[in-house]
C-alpha atoms as a PDB file:
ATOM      1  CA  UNK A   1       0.000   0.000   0.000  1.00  0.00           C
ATOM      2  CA  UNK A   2       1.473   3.419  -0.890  1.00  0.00           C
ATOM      3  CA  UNK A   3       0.141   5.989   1.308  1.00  0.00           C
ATOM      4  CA  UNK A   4       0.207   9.693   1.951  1.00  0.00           C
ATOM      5  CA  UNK A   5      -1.149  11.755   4.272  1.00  0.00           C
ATOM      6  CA  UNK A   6       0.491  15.362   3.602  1.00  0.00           C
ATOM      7  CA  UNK A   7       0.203  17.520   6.855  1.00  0.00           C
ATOM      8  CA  UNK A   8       0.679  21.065   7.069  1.00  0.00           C
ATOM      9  CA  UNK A   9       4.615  21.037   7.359  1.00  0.00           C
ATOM     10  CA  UNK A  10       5.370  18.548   5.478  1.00  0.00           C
ATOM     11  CA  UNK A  11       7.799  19.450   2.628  1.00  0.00           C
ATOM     12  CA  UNK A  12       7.872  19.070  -1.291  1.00  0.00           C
ATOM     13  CA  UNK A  13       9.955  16.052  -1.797  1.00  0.00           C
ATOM     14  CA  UNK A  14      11.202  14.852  -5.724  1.00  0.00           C
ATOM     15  CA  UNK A  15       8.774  12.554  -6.280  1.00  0.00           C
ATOM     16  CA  UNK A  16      10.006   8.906  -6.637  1.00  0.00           C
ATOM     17  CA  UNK A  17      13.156   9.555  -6.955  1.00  0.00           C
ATOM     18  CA  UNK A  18      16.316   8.471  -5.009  1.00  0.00           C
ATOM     19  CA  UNK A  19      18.120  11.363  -3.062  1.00  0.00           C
ATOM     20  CA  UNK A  20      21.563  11.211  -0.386  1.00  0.00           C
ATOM     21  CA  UNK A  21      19.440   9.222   1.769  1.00  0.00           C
ATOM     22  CA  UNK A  22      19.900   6.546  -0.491  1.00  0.00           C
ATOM     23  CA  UNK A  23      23.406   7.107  -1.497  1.00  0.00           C
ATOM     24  CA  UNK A  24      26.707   5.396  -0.694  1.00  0.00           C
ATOM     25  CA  UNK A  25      28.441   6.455   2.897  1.00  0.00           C
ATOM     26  CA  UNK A  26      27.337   4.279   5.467  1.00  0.00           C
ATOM     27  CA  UNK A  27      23.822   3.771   3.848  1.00  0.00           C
ATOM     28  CA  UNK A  28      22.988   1.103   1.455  1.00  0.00           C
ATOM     29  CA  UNK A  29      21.231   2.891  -1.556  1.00  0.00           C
ATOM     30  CA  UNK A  30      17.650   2.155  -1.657  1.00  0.00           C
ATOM     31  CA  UNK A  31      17.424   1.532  -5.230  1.00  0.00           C
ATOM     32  CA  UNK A  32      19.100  -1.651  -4.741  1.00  0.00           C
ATOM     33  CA  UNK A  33      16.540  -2.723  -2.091  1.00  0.00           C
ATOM     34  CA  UNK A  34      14.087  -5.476  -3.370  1.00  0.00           C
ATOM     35  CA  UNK A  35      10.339  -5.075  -3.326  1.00  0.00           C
ATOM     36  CA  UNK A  36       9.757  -6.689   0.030  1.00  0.00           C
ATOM     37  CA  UNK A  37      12.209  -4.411   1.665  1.00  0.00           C
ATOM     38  CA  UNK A  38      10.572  -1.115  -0.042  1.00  0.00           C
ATOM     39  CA  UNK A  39       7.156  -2.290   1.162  1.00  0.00           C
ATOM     40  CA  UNK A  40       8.201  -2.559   4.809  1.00  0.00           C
ATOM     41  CA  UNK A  41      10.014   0.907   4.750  1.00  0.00           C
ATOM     42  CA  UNK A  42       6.449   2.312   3.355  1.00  0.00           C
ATOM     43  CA  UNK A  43       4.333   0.294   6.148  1.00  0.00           C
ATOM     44  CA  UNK A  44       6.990   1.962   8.664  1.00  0.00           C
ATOM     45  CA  UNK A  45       6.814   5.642   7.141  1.00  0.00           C
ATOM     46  CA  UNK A  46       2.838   4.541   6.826  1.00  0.00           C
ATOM     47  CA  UNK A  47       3.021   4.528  10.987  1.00  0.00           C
ATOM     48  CA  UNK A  48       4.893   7.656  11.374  1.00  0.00           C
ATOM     49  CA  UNK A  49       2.665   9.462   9.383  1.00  0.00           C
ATOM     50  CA  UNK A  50       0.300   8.359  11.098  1.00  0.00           C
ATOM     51  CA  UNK A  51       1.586   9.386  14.226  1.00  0.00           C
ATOM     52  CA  UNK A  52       2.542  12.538  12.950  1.00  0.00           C
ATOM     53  CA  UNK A  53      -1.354  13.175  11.631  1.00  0.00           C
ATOM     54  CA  UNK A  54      -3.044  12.387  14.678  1.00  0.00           C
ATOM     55  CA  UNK A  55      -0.884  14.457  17.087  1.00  0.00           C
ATOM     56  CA  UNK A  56      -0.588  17.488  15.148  1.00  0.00           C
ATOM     57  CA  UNK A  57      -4.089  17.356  15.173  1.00  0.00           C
ATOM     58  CA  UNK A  58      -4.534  17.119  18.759  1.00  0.00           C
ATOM     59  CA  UNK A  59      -1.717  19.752  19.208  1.00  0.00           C
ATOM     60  CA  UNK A  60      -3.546  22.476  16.818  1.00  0.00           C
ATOM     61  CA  UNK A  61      -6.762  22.181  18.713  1.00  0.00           C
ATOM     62  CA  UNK A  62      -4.895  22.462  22.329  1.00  0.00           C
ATOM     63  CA  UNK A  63      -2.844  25.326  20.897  1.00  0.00           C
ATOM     64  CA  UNK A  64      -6.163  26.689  19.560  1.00  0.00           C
ATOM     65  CA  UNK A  65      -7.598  26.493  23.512  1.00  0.00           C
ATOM     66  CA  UNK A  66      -4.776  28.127  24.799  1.00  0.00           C
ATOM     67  CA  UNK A  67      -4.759  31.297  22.658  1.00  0.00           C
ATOM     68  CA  UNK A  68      -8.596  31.180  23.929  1.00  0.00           C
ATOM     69  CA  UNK A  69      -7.555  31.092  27.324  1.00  0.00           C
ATOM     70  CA  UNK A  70      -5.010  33.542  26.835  1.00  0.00           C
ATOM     71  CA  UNK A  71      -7.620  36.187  25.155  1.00  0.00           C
ATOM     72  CA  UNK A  72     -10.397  35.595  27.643  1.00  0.00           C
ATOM     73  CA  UNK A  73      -7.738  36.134  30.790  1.00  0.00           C
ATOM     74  CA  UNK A  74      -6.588  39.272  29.008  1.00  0.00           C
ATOM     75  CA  UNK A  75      -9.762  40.155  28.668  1.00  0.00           C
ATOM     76  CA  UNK A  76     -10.691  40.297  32.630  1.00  0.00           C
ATOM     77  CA  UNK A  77     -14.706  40.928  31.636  1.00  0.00           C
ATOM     78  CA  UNK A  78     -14.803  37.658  29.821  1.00  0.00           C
ATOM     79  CA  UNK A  79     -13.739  35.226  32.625  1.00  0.00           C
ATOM     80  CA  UNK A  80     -16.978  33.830  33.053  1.00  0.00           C
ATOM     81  CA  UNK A  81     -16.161  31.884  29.911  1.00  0.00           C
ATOM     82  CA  UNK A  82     -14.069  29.792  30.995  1.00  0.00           C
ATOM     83  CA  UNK A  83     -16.057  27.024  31.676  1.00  0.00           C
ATOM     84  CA  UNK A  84     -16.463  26.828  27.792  1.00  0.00           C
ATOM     85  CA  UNK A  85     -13.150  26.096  27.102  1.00  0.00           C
ATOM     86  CA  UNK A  86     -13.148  22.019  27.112  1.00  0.00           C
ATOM     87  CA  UNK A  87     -10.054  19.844  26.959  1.00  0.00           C
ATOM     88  CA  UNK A  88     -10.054  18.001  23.445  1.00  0.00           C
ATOM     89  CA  UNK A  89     -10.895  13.834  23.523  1.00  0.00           C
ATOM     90  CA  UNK A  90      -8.045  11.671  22.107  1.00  0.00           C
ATOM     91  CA  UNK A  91      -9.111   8.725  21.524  1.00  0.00           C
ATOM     92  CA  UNK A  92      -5.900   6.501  21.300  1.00  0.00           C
ATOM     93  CA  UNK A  93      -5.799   4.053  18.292  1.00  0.00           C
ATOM     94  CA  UNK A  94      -4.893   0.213  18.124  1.00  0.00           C
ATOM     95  CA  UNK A  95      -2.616  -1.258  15.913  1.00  0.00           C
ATOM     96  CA  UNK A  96      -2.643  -5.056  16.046  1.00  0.00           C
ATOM     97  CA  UNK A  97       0.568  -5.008  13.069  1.00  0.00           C
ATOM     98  CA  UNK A  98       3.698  -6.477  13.527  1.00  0.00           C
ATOM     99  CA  UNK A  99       5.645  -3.261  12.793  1.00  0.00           C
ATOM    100  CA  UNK A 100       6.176  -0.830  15.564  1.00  0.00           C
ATOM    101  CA  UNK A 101       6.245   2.849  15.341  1.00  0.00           C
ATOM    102  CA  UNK A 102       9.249   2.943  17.893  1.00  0.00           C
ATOM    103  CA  UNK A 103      10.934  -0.335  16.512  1.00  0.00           C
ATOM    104  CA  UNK A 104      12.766   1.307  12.869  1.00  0.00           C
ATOM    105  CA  UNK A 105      12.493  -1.853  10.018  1.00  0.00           C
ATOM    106  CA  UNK A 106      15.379  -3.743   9.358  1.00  0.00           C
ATOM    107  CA  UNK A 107      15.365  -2.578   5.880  1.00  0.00           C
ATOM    108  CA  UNK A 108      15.687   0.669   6.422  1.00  0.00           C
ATOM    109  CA  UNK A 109      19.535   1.322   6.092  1.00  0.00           C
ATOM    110  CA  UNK A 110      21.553   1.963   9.185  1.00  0.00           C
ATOM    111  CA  UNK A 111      21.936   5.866   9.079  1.00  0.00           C
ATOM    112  CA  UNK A 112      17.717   5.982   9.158  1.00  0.00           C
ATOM    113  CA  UNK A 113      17.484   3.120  11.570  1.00  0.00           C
ATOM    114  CA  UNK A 114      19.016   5.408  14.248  1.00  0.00           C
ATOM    115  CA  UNK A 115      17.692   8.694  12.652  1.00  0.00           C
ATOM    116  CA  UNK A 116      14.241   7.366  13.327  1.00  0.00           C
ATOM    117  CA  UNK A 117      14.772   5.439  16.604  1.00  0.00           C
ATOM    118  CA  UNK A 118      15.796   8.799  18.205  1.00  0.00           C
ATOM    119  CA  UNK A 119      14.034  11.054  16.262  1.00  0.00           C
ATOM    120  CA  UNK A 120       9.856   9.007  16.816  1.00  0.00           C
ATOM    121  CA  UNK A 121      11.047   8.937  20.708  1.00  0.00           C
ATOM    122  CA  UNK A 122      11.807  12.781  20.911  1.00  0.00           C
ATOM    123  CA  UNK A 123       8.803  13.705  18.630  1.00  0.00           C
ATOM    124  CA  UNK A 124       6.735  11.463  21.071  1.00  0.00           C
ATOM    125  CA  UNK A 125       8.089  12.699  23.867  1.00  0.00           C
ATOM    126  CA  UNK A 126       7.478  16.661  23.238  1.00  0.00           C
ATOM    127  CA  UNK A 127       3.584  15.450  22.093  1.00  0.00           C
ATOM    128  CA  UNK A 128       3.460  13.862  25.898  1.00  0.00           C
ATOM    129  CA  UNK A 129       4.892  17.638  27.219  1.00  0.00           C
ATOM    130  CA  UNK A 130       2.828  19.461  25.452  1.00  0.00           C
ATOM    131  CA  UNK A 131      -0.486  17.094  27.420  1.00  0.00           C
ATOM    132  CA  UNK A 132       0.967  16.836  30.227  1.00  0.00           C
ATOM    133  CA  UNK A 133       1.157  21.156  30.183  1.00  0.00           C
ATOM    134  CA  UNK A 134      -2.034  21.484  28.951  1.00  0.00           C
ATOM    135  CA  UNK A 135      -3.543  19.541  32.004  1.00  0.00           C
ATOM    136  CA  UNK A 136      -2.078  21.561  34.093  1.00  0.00           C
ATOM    137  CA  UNK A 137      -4.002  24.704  32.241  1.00  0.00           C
ATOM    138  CA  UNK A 138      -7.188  22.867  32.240  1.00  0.00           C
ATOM    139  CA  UNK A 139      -7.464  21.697  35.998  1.00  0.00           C
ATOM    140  CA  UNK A 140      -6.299  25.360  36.585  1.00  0.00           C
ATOM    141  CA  UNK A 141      -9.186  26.349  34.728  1.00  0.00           C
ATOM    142  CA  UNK A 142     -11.677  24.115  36.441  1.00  0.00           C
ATOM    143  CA  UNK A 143     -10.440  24.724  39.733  1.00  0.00           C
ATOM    144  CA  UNK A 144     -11.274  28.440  38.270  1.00  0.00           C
ATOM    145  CA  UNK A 145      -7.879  29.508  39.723  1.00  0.00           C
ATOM    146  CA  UNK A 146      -7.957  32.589  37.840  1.00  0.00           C
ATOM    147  CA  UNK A 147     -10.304  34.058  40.393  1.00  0.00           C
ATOM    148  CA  UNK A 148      -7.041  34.324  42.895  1.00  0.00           C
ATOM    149  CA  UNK A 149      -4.082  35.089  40.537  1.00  0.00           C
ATOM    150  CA  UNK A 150      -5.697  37.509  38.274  1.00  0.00           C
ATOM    151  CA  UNK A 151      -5.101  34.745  35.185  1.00  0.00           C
ATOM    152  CA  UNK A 152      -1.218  34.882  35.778  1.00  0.00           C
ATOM    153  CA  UNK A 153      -0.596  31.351  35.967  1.00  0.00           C
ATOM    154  CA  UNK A 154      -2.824  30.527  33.224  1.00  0.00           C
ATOM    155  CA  UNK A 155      -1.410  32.822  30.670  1.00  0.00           C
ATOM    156  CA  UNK A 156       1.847  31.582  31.779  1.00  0.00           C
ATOM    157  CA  UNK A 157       0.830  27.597  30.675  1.00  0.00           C
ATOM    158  CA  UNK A 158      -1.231  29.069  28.055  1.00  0.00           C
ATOM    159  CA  UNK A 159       2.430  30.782  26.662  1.00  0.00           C
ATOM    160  CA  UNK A 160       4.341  27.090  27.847  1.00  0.00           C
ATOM    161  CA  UNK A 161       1.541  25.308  25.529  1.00  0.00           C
ATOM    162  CA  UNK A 162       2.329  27.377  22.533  1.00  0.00           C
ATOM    163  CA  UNK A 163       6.116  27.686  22.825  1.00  0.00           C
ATOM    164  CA  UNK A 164       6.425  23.960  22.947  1.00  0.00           C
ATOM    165  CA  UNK A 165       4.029  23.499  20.433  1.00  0.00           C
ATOM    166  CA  UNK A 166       6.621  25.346  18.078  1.00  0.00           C
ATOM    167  CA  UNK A 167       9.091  22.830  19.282  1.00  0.00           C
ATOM    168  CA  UNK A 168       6.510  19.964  18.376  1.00  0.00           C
ATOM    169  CA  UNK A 169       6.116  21.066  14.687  1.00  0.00           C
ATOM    170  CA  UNK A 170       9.680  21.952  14.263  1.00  0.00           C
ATOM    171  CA  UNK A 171      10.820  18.425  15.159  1.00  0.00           C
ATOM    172  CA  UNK A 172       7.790  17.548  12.638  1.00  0.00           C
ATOM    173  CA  UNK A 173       9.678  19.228   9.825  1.00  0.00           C
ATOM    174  CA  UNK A 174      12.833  17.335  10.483  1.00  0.00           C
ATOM    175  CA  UNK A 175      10.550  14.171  10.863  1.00  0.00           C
ATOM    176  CA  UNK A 176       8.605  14.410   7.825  1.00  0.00           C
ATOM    177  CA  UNK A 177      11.176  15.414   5.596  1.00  0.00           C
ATOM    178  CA  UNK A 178      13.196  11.948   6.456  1.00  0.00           C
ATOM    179  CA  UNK A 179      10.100  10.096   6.074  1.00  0.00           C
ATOM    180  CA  UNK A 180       9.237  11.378   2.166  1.00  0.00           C
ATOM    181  CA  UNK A 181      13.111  11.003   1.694  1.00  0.00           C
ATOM    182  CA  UNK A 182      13.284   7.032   2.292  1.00  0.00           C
ATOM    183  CA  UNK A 183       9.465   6.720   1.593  1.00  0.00           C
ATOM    184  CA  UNK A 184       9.491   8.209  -2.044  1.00  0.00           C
ATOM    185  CA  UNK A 185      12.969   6.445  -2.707  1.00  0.00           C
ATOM    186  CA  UNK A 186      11.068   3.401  -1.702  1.00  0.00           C
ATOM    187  CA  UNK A 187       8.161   3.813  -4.222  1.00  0.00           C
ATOM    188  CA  UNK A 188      10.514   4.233  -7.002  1.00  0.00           C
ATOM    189  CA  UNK A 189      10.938   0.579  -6.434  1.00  0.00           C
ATOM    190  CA  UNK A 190       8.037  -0.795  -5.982  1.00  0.00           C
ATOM    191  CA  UNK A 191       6.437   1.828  -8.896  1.00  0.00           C
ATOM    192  CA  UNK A 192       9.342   0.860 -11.430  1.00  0.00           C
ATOM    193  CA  UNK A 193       7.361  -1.032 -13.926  1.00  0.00           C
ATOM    194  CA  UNK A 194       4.142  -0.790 -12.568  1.00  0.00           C
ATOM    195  CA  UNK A 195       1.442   0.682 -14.431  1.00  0.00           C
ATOM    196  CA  UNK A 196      -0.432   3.016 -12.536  1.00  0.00           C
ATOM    197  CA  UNK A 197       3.420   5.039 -12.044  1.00  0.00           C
ATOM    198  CA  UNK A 198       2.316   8.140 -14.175  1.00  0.00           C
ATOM    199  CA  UNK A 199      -1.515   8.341 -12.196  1.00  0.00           C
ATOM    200  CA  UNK A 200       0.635   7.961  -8.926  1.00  0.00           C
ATOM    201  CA  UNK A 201       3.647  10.779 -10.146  1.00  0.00           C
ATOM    202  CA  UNK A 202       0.053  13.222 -11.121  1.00  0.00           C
ATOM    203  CA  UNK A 203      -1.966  12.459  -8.024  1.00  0.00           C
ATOM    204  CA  UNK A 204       1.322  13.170  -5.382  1.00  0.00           C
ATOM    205  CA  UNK A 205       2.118  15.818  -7.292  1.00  0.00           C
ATOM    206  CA  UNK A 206      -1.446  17.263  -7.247  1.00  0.00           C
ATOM    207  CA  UNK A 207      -1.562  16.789  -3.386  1.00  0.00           C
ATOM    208  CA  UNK A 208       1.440  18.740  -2.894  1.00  0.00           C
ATOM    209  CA  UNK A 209       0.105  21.752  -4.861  1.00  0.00           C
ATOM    210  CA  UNK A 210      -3.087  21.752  -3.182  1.00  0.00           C
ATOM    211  CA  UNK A 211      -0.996  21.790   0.425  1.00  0.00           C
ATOM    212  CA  UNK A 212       0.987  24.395  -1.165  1.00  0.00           C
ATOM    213  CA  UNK A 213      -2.037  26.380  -1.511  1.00  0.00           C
ATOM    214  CA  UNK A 214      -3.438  25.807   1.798  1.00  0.00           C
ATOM    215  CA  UNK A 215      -0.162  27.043   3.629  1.00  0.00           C
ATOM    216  CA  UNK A 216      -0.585  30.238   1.418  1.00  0.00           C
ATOM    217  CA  UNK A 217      -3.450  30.853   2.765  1.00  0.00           C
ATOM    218  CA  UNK A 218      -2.895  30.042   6.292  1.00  0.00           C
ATOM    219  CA  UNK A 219       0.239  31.889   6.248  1.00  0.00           C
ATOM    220  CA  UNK A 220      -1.326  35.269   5.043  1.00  0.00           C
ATOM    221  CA  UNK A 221      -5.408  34.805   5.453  1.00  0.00           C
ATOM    222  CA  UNK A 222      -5.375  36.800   7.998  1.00  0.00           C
ATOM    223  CA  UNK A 223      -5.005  39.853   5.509  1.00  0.00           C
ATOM    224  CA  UNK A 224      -6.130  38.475   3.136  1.00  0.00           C
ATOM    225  CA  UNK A 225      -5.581  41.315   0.162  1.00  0.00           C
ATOM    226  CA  UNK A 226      -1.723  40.996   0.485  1.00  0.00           C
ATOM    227  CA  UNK A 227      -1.719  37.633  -0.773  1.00  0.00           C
ATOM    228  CA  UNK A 228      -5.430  37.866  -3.116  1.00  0.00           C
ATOM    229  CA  UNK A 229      -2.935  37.959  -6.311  1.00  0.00           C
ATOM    230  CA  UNK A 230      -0.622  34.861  -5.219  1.00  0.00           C
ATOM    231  CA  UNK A 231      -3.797  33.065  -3.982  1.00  0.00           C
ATOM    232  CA  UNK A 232      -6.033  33.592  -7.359  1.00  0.00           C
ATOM    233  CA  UNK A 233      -2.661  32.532  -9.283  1.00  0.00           C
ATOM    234  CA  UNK A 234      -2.298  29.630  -6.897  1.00  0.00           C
ATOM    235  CA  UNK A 235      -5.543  28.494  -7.497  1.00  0.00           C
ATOM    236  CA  UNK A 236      -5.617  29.373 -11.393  1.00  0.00           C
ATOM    237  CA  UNK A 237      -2.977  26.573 -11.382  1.00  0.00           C
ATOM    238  CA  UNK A 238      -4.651  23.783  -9.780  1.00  0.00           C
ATOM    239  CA  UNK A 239      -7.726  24.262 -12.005  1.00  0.00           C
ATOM    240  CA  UNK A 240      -5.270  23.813 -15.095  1.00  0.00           C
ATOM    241  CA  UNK A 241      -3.229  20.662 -13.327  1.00  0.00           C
ATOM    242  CA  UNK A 242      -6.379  19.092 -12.395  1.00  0.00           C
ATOM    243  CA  UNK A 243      -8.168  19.501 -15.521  1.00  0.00           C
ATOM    244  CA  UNK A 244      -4.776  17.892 -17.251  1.00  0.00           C
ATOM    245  CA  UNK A 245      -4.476  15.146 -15.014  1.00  0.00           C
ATOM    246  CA  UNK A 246      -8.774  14.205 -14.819  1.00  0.00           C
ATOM    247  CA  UNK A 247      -8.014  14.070 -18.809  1.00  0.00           C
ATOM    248  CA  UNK A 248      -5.211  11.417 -18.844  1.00  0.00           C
ATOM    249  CA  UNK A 249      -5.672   8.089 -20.339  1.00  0.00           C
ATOM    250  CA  UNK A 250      -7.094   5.739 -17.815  1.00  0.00           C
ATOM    251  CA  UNK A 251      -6.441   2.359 -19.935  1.00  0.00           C
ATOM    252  CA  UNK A 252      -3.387   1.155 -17.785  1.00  0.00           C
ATOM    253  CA  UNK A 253      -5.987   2.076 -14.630  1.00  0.00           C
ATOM    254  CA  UNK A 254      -8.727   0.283 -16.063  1.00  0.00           C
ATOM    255  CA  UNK A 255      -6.550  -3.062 -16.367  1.00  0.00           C
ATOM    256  CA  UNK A 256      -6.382  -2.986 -12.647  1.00  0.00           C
ATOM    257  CA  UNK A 257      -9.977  -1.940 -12.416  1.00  0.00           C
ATOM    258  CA  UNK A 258      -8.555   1.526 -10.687  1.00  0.00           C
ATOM    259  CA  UNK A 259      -9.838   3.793 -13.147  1.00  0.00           C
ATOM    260  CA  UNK A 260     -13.074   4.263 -11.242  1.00  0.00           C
ATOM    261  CA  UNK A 261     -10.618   4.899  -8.329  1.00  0.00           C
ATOM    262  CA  UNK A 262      -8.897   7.702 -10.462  1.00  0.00           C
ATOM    263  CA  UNK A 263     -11.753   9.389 -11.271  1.00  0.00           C
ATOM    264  CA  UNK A 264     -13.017   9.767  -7.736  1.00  0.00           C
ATOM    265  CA  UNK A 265      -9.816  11.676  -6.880  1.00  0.00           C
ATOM    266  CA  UNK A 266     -10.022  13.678  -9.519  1.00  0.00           C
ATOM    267  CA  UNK A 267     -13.691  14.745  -8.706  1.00  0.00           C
ATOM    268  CA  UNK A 268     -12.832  15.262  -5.390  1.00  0.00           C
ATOM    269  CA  UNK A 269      -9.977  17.575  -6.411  1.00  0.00           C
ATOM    270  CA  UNK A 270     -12.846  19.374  -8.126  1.00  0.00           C
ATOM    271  CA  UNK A 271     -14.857  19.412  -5.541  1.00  0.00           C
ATOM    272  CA  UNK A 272     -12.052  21.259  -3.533  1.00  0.00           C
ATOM    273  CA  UNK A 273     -11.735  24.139  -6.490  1.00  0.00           C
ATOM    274  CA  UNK A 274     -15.281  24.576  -6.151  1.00  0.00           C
ATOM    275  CA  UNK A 275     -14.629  24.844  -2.528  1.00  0.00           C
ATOM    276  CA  UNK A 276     -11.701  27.436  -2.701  1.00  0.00           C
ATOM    277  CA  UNK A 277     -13.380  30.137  -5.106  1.00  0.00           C
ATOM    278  CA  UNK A 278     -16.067  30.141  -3.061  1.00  0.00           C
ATOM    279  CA  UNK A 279     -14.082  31.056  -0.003  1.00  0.00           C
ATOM    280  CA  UNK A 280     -11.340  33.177  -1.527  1.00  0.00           C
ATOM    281  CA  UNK A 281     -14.571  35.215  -3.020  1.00  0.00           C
ATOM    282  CA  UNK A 282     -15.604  35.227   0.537  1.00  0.00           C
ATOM    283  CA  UNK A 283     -12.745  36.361   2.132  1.00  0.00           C
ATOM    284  CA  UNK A 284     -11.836  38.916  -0.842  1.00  0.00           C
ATOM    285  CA  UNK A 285     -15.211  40.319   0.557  1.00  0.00           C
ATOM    286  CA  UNK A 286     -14.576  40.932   4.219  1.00  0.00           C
ATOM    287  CA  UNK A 287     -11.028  40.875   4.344  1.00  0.00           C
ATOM    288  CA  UNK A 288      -9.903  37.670   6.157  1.00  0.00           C
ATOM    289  CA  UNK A 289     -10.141  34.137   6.135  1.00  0.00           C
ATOM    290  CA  UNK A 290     -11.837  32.192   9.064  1.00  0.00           C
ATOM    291  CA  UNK A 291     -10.183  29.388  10.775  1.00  0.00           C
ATOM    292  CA  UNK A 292     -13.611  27.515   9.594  1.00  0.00           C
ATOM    293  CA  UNK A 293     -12.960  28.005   6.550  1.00  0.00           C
ATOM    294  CA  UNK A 294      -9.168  26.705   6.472  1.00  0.00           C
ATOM    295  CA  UNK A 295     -10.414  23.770   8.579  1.00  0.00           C
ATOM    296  CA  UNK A 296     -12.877  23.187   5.649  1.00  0.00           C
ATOM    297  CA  UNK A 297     -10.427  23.511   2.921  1.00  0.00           C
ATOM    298  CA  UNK A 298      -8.139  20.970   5.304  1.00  0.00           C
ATOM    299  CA  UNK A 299     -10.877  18.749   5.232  1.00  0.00           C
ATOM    300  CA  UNK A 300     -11.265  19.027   1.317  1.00  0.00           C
ATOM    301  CA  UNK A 301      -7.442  17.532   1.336  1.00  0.00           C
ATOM    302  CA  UNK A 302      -8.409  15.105   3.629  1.00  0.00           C
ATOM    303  CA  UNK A 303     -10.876  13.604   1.133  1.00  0.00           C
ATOM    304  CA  UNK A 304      -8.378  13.304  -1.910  1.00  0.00           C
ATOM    305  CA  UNK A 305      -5.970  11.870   0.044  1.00  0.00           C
ATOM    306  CA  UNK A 306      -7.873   9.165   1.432  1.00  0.00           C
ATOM    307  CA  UNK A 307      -9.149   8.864  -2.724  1.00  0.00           C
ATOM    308  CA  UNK A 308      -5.216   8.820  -3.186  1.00  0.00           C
ATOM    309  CA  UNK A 309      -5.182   5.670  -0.776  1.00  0.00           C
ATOM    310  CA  UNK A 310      -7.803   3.868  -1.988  1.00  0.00           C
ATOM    311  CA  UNK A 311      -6.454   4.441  -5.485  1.00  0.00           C
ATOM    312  CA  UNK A 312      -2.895   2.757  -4.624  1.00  0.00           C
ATOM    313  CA  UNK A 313      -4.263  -0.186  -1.819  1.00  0.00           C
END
């Protein structure tokens, strides 16, 4: 199964293609790898990302409480608020594989077998931090604390959740930038003569643009006329690439009865453009994008990706 589940710092990798993770120097190049070894490395990567997906998830939304918390605090007339400010549910998943998150595959070469090992631990362990500082914040807030310290302590956690929440998504970068390193190198393999390569190469590539275009307009939706020109032009060029790519010959699909498969991603990547005129109208209009309307875009990305694994289980 080749799967990907782009997050919102994840970086644009050279798609399946080999890079110096995969060269000589105390790594053994992944190109030589056999099938069976690429397909473990993706199930591992598959966990990470994962991992990666579900956390940062659970980090925006704490992150998203705490600049709540911080606001109503500031804001000394708005205390009684509080009590709507409820700790997000994580509901822990269960993987009955073989292949452990924390346990790097034996075909991964050495240099990534250690990158990993250390790398999942300390990206785990700043996740925990981050919970373990945001309890504090939220039996603070139920213990209404803020009624003897004038909100001091709480806009102090509120500050700790944030700044370590920068040191959760920077470790992310360095995470996720390994992972679609030995991941894509991997795919090359498995891809080499296989016949859906070139709906694979489109629908990545596609995937990557439309992420692209989300972190433009995360980045500068808050004013949203500085960026109107880079965002139309943006989105300009996903209605050309999708249009393209919906058009490409699905015979070599069709043998594999994927073609059906294909063409759901590619409406769904319509379905999105629909999705993003209608808000960048919107926001053109009153000046700023919501965090609604992100999370809805977000969501839109959601859906081709999961199209995107269905496609290539």
């Amino acid at each position: 199964m080749l799967y990907l589940a782009l997050g919102s710092t994840l970086l644009t990798t050279t798609f399946l293609s080999c890079n110096d993770t995969g060269k000589k120097g105390g790594n053994t190049a992944y190109e030589e790898k056999s099938s069976n070894s690429a397909s473990e490395v993706i199930e591992y990567t598959n966990l990470i990302v994962d991992l990666s997906n579900k956390n940062s998830a659970y980090v925006v939304r704490l992150v998203n409480n705490a600049d709540r918390v911080t606001k109503l605090l500031t804001e000394k007339s708005q205390s009684a608020m509080m009590v709507s400010i409820i700790k997000p549910i994580m509901i822990n998943s269960i993987s009955h594989g073989k292949v452990k998150v924390e346990e790097p595959v034996d075909a991964l070469n050495k240099a990534d077998q250690e990158f990993f090992k250390t790398n999942v631990v300390n990206f785990k362990g700043s996740f925990d931090k981050i919970k373990a500082t945001y309890g504090l914040l939220d039996d603070y807030l139920r213990a209404q604390d803020y009624k003897d310290d004038k909100g001091a302590k709480g806009l102090a956690l509120a500050d700790s959740v944030r700044s370590q929440a920068q040191v959760f998504f920077d470790q992310k970068v360095t995470l996720m930038k390994r992972v679609n390193e030995v991941a894509d190198a991997s795919e090359a393999i498995i891809l080499k003569d296989s016949p859906i390569k070139d709906y694979v190469i489109a629908m990545k590539a596609d995937m990557q643009a439309v992420r692209n275009y989300i972190d433009l307009l995360e980045d500068g939706g808050e004013d949203f006329a500085k960026i109107s020109d880079k965002a139309q032009a943006a989105y300009d060029a996903l209605e050309k690439v999708q249009a393209e790519h919906a058009a490409i010959d699905k015979a070599n699909a069709a043998k594999l009865n994927k073609d059906g498969y294909y063409k759901s991603f590619y409406d769904g990547f319509h379905d999105f453009l629909l999705t993003a005129r209608k808000i960048q109208r919107e926001a053109k209009e009153k000046g700023a994008m919501t965090t609604s309307q992100l999370e809805t875009l977000n969501n839109s990305l959601d859906t081709m990706i999961s199209r995107y694994n269905t496609f290539t289980n």
